[in-house]
C-alpha atoms as a PDB file:
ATOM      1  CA  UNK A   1      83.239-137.385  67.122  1.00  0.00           C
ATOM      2  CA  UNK A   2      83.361-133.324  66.841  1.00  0.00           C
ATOM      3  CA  UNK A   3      85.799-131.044  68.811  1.00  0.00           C
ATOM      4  CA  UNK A   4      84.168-129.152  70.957  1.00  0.00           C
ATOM      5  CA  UNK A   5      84.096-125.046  70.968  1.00  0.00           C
ATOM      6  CA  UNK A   6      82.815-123.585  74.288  1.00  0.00           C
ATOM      7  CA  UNK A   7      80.702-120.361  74.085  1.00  0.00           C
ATOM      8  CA  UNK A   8      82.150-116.891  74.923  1.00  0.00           C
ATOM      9  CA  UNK A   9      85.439-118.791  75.575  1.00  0.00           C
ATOM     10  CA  UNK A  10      88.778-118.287  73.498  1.00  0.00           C
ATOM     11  CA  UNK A  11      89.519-121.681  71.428  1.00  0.00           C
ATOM     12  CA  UNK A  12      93.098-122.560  70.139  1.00  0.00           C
ATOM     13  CA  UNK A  13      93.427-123.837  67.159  1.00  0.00           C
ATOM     14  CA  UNK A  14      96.524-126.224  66.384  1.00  0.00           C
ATOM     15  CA  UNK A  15      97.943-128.300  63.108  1.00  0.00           C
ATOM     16  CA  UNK A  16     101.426-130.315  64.103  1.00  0.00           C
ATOM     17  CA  UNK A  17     103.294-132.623  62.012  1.00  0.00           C
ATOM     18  CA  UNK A  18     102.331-130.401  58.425  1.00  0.00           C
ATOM     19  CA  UNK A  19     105.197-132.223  56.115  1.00  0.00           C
ATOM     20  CA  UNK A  20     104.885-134.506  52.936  1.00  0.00           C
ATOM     21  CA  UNK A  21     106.994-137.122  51.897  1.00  0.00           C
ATOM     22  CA  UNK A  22     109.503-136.898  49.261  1.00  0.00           C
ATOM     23  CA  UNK A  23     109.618-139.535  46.452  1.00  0.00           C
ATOM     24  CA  UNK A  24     113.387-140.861  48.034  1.00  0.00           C
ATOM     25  CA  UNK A  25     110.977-141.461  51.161  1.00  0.00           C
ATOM     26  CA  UNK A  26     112.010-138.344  53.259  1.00  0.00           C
ATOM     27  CA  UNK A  27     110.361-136.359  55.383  1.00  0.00           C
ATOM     28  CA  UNK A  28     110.166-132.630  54.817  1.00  0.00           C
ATOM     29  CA  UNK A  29     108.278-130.022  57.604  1.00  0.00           C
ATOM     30  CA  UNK A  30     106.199-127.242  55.683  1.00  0.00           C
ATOM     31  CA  UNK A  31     107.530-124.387  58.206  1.00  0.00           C
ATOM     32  CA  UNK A  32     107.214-121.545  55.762  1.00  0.00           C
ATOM     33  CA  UNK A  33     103.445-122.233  55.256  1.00  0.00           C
ATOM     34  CA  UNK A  34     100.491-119.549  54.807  1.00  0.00           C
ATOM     35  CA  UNK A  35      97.339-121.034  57.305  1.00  0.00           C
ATOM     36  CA  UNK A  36      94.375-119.274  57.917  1.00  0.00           C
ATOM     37  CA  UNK A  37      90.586-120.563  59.116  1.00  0.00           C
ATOM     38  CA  UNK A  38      87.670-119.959  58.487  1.00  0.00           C
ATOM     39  CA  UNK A  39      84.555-121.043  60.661  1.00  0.00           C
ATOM     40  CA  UNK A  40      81.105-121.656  59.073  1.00  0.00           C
ATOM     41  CA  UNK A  41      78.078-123.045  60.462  1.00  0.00           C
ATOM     42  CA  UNK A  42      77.028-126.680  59.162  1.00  0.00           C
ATOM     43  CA  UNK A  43      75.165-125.057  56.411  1.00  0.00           C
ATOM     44  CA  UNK A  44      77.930-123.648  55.153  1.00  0.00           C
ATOM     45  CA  UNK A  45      77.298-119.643  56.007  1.00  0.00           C
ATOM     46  CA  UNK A  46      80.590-117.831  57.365  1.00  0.00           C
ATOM     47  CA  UNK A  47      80.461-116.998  61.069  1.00  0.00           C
ATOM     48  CA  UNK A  48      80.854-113.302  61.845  1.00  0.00           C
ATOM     49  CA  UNK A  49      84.735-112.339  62.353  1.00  0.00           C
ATOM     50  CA  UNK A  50      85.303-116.080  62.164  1.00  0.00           C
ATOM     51  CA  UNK A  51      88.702-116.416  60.456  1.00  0.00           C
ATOM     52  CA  UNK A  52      91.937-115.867  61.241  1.00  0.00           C
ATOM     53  CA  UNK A  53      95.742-117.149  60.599  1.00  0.00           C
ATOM     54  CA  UNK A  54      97.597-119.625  62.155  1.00  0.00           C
ATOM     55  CA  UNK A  55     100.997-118.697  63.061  1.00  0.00           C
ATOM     56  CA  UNK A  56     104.417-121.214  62.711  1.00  0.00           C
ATOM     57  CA  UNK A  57     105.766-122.207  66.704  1.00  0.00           C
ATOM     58  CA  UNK A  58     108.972-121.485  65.781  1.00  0.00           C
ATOM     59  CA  UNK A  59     110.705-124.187  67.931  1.00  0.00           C
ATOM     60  CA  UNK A  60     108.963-127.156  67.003  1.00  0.00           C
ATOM     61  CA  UNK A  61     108.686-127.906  62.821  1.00  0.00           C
ATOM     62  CA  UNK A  62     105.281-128.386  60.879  1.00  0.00           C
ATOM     63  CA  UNK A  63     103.635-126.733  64.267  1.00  0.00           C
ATOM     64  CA  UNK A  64     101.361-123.862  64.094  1.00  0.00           C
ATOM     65  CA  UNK A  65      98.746-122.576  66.224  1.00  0.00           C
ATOM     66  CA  UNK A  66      95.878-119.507  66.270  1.00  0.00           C
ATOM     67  CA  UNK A  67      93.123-118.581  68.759  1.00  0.00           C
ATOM     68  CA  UNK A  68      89.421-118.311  67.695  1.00  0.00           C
ATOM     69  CA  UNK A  69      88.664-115.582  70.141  1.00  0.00           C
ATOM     70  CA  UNK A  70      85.776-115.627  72.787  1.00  0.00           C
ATOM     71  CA  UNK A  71      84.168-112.219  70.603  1.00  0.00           C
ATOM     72  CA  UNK A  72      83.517-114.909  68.057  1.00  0.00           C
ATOM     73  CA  UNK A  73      82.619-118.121  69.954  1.00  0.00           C
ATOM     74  CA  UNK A  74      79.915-115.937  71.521  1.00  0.00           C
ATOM     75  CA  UNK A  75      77.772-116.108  68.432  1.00  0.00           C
ATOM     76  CA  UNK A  76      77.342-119.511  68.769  1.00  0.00           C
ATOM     77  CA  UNK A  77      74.675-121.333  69.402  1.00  0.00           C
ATOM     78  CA  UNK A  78      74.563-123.758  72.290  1.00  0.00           C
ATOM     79  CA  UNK A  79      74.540-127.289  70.508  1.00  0.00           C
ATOM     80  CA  UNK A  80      74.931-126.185  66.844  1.00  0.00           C
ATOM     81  CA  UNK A  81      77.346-127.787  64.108  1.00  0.00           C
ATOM     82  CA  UNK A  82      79.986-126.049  62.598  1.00  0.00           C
ATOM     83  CA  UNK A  83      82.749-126.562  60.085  1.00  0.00           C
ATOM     84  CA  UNK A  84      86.101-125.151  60.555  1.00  0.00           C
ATOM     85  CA  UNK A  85      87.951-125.040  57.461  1.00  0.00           C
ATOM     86  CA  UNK A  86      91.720-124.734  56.947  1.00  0.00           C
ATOM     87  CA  UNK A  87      93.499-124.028  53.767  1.00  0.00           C
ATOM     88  CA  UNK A  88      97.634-124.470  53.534  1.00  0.00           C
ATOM     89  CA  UNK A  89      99.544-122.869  50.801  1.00  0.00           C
ATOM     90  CA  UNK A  90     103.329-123.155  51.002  1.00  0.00           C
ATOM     91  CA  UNK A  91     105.003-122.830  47.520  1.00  0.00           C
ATOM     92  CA  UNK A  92     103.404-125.904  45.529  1.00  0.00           C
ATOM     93  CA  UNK A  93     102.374-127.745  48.733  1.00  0.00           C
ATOM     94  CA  UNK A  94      98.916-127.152  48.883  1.00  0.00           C
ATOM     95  CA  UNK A  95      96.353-128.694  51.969  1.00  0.00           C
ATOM     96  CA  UNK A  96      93.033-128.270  53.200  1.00  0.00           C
ATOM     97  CA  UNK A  97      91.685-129.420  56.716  1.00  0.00           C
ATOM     98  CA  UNK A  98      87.830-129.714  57.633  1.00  0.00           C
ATOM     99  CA  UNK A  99      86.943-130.172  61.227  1.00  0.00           C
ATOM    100  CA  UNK A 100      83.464-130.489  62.248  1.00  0.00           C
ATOM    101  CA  UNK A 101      83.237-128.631  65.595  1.00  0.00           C
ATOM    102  CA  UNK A 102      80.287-128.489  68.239  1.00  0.00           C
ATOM    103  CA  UNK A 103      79.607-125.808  69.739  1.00  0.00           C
ATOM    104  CA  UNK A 104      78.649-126.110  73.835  1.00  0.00           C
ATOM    105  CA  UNK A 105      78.157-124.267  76.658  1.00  0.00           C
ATOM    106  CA  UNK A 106      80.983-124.597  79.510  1.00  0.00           C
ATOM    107  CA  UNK A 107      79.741-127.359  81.733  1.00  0.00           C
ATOM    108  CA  UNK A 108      76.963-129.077  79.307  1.00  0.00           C
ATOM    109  CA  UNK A 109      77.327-131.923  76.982  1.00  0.00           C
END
């Protein structure tokens, strides 16, 4: 199942729980990470002003959230696949997310 982008509306975009496991078997939070997006359409063309950064919540560890504003949302196409990409850099930690998103109109499915 896709997430769901609605037209012309701002989207948040949030990754919790960013750690990796030590080889004693402990957890350790990334909460110094560099995140940024990047939203392309399912054939694999960048979206106009779609990326952005994702910034730390600095209250809760391995939390960190952005907004895919409404100015970019609006270029999309009622229906359409999209892929939102996510690289994370901190030190040697590296990570990449994919989500596939659907775009929709408020109100249709």
């Amino acid at each position: 199942m896709s997430a769901v982008i609605y037209i012309n509306e701002d989207r948040k975009a949030v990754i919790t729980g960013l750690s990796y496991e030590t080889d004693a078997g402990a957890t350790v939070y990334l909460n110094a990470a560099t995140i940024t997006y990047t939203l392309k359409t399912a054939a694999g063309v960048a979206v106009a002003g779609g990326t952005g950064t994702l910034d730390k919540v600095a209250s809760i560890d391995g939390k960190y959230t952005g907004i895919i504003e409404s100015t970019v949302t609006a270029l999309l196409t009622h229906g359409g696949k999209y892929l939102l990409q996510v690289p994370i850099v901190e030190w040697t930690k590296n990570g990449w997310r994919e989500l596939e998103v659907r775009a929709l109109k408020r109100g249709s499915t």
